[in-house]
N, C-alpha and C. Protein backbone atom coordinates (compact mmCIF):
# COMPACT_ATOMS: atom_id res chain seq x y z
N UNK A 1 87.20 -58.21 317.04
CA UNK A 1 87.29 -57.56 318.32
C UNK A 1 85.95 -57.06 318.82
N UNK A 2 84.75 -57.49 318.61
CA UNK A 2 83.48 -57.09 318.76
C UNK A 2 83.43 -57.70 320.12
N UNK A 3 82.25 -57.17 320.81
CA UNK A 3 81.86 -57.37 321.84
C UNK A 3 81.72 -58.52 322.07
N UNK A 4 81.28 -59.65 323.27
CA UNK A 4 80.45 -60.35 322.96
C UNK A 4 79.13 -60.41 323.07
N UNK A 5 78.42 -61.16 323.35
CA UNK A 5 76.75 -61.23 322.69
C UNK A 5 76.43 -60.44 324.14
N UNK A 6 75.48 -59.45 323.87
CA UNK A 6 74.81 -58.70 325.45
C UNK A 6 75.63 -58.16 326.20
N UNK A 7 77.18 -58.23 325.98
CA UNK A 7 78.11 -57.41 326.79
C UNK A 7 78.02 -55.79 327.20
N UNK A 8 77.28 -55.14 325.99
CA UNK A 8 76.83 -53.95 326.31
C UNK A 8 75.88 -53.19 325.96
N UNK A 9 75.05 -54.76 326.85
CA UNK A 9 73.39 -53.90 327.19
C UNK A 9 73.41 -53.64 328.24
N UNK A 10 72.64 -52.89 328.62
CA UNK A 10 71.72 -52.49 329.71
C UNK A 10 72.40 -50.82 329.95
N UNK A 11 72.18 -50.07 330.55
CA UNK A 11 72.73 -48.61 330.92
C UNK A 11 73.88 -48.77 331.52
N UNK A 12 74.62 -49.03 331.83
CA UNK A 12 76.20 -48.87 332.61
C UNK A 12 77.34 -48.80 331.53
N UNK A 13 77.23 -49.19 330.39
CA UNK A 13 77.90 -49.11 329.41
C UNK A 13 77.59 -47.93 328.21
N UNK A 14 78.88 -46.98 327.74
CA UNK A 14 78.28 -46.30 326.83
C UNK A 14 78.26 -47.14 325.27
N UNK A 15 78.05 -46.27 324.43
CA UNK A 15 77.24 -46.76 323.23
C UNK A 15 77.73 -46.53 322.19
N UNK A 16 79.31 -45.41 322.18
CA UNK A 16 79.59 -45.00 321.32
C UNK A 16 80.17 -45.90 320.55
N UNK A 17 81.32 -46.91 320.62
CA UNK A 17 81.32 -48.04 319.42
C UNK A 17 81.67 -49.33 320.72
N UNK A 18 81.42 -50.58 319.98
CA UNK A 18 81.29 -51.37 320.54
C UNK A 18 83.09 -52.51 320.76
N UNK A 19 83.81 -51.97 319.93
CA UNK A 19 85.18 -52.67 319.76
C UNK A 19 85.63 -52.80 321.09
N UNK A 20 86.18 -54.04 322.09
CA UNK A 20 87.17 -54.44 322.54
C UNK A 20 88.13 -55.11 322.84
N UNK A 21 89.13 -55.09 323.65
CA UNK A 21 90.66 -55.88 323.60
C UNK A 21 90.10 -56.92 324.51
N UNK A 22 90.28 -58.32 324.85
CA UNK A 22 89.71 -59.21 325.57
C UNK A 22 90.24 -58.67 327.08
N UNK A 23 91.45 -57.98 327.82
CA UNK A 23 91.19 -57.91 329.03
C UNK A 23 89.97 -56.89 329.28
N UNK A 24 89.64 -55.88 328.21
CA UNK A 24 88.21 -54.84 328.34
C UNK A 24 86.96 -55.71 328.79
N UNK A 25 86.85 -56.92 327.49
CA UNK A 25 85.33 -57.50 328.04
C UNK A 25 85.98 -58.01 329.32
N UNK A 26 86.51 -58.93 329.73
CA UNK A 26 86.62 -59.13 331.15
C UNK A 26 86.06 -58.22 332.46
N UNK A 27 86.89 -57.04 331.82
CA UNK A 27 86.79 -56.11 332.84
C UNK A 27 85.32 -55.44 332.96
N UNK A 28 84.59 -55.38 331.49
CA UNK A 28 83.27 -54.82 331.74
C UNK A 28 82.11 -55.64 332.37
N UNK A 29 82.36 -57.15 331.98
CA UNK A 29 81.32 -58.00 332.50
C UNK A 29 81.48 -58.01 333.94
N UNK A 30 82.76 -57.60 334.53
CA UNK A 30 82.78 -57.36 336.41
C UNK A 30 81.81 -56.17 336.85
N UNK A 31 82.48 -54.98 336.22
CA UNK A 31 82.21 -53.90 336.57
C UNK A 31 80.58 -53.62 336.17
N UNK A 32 80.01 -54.20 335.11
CA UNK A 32 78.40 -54.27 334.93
C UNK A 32 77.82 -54.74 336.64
N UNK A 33 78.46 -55.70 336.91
CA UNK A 33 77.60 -56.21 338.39
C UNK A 33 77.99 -55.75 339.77
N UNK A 34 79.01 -54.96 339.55
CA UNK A 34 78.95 -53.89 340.74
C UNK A 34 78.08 -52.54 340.77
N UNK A 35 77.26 -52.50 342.18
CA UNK A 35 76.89 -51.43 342.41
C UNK A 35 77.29 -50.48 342.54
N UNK A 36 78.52 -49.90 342.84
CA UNK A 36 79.22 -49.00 343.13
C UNK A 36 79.37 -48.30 341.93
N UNK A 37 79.28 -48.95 340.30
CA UNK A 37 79.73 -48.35 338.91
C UNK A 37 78.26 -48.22 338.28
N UNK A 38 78.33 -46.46 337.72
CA UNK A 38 77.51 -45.85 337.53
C UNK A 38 77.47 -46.40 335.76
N UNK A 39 78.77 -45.82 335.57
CA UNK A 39 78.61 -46.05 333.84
C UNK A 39 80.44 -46.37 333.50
N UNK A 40 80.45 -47.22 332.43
CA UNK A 40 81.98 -47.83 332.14
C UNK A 40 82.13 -46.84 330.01
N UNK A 41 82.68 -46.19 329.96
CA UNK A 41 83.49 -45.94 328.87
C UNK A 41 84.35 -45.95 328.40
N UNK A 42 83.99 -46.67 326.91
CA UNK A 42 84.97 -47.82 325.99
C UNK A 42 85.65 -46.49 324.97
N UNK A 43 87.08 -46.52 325.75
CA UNK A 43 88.18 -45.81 324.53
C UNK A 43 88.80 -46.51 323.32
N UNK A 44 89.35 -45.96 322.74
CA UNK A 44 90.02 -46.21 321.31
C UNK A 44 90.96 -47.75 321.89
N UNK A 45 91.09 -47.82 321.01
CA UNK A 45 92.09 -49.37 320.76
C UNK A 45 93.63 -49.00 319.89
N UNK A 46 94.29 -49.02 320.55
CA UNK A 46 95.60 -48.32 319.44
C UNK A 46 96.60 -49.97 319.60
N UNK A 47 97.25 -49.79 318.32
CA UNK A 47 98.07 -51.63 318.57
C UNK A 47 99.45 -51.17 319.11
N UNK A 48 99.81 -51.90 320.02
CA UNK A 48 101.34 -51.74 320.56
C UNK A 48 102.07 -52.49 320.99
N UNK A 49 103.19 -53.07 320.62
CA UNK A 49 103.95 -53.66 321.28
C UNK A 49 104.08 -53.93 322.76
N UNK A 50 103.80 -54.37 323.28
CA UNK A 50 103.62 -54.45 325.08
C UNK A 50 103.77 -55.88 325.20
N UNK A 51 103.42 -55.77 326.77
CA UNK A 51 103.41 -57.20 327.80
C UNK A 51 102.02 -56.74 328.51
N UNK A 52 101.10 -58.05 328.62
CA UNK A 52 99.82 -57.57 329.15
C UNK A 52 100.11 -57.25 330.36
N UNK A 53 98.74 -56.18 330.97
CA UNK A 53 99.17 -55.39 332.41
C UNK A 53 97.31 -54.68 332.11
N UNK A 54 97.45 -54.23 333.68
CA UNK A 54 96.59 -53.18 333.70
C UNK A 54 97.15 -51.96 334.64
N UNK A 55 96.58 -50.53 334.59
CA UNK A 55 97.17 -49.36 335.13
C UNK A 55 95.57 -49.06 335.68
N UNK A 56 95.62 -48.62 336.78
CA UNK A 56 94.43 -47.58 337.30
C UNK A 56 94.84 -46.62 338.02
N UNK A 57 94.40 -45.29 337.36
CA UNK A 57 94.53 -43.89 337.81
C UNK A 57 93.21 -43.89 338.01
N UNK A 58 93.02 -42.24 338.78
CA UNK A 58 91.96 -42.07 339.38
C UNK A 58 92.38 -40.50 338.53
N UNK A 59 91.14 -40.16 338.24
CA UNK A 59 90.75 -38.63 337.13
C UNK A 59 90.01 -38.07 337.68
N UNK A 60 89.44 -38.04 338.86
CA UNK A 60 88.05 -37.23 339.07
C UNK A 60 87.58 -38.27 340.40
N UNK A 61 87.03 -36.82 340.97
CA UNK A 61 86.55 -37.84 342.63
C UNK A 61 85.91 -38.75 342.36
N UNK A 62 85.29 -39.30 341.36
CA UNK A 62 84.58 -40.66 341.18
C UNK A 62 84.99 -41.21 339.77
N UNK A 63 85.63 -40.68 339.51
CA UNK A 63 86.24 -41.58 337.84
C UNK A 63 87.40 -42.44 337.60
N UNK A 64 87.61 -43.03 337.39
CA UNK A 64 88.91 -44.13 337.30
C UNK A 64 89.06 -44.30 335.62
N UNK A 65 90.30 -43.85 336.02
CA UNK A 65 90.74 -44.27 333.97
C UNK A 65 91.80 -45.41 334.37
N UNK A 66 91.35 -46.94 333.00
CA UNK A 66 92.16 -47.80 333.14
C UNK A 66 92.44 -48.01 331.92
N UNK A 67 93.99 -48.38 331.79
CA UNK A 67 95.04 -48.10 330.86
C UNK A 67 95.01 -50.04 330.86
N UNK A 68 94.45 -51.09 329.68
CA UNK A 68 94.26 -52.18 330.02
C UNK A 68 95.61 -52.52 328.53
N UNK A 69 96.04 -53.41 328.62
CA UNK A 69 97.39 -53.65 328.00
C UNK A 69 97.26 -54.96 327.21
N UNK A 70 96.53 -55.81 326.47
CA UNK A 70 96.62 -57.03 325.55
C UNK A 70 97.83 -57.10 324.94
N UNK A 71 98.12 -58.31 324.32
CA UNK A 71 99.35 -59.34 323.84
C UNK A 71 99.67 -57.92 322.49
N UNK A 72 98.70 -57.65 321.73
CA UNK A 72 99.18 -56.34 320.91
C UNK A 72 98.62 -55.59 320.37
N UNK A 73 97.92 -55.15 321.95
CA UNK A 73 97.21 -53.29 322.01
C UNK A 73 96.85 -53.00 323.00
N UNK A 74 96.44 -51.98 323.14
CA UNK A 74 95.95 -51.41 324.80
C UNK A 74 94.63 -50.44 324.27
N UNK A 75 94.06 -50.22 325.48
CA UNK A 75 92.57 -49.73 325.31
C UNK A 75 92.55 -48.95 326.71
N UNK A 76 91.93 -47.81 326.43
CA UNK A 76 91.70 -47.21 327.92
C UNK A 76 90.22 -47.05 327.91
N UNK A 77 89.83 -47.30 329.61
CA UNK A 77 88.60 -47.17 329.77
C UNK A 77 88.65 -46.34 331.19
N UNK A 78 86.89 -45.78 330.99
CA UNK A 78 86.48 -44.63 332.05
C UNK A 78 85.82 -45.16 332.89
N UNK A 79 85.66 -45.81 334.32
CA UNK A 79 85.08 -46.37 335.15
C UNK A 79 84.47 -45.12 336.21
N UNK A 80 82.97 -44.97 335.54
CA UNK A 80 82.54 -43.67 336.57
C UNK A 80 81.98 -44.50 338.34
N UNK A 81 82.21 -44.00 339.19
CA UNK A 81 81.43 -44.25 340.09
C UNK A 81 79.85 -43.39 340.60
N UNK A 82 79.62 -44.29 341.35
CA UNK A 82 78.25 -43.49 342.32
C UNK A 82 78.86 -42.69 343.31
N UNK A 83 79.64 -43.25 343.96
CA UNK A 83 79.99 -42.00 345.23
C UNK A 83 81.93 -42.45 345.35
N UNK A 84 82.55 -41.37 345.66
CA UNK A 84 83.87 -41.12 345.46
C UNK A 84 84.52 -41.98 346.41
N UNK A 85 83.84 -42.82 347.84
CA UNK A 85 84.34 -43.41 348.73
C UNK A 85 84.21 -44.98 348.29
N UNK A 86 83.83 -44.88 346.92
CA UNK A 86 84.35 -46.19 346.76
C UNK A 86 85.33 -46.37 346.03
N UNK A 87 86.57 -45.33 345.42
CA UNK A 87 87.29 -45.43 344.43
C UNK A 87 88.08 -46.86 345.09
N UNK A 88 88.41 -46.51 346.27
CA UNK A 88 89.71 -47.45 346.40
C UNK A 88 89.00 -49.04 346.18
N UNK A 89 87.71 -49.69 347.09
CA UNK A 89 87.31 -51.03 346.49
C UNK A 89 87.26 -51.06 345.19
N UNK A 90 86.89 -50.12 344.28
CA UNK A 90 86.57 -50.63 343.03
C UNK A 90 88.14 -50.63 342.24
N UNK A 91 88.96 -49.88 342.95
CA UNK A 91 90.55 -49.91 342.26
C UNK A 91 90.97 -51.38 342.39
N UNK A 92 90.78 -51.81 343.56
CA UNK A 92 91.52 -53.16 344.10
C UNK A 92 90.72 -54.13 343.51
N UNK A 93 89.14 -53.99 343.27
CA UNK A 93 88.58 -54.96 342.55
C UNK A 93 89.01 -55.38 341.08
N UNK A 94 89.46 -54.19 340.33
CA UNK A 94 90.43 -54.28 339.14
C UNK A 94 91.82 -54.88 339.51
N UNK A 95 92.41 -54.81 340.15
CA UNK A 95 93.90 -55.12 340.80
C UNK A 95 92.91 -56.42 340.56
N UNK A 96 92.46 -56.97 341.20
CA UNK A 96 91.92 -58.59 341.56
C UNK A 96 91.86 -59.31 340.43
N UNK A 97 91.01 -58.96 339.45
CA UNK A 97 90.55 -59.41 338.10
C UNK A 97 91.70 -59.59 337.51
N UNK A 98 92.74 -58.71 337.83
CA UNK A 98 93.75 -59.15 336.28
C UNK A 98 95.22 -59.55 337.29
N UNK A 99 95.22 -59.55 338.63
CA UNK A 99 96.37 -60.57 339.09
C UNK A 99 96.46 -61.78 338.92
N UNK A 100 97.54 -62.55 338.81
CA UNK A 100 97.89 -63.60 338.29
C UNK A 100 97.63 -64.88 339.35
């Protein structure tokens, strides 16, 4: 479940461990090339029975927590923004990435 190669270089990504669920790298290699995202933080990985999906809440005038759902586990991540008037493009840009 390691990253892949350069997935989290450069500053927009934190550092604390590198493990993710494959809809995460998806989602980080988008969110690296938007301007609008300041910094992306990689939560725990817990295994669960599910159906893949993604959830986006909004935590904070510029923070987005996404609840990302794999074949068997889910991972939440912290999508900070630059300024709070972009929550909704960058919500729908997630909606985009993982509709069918």
């Amino acid at each position: 479940m390691g990253a892949k190669k350069g997935l989290l270089r450069g500053n927009k990504v934190s550092h604390s461990h590198s493990s993710m669920i494959a809809p995460a790298e998806k989602l980080v290699a988008v969110m690296k090339d938007l301007p609008e995202v300041k910094k992306v933080v990689l939560g725990i990985i817990k295994r669960v029975k599910c159906s893949p999906g993604v959830k986006v809440l909004q935590e904070g005038p510029a923070i987005l927590r996404v609840t990302l759902r794999g074949s068997a586990s889910m991972q939440i991540l912290w999508v900070y923004l630059q300024d709070p008037l972009d929550i909704k493009k960058v919500t729908l840009r997630i909606e985009d990435i993982f509709s069918p």
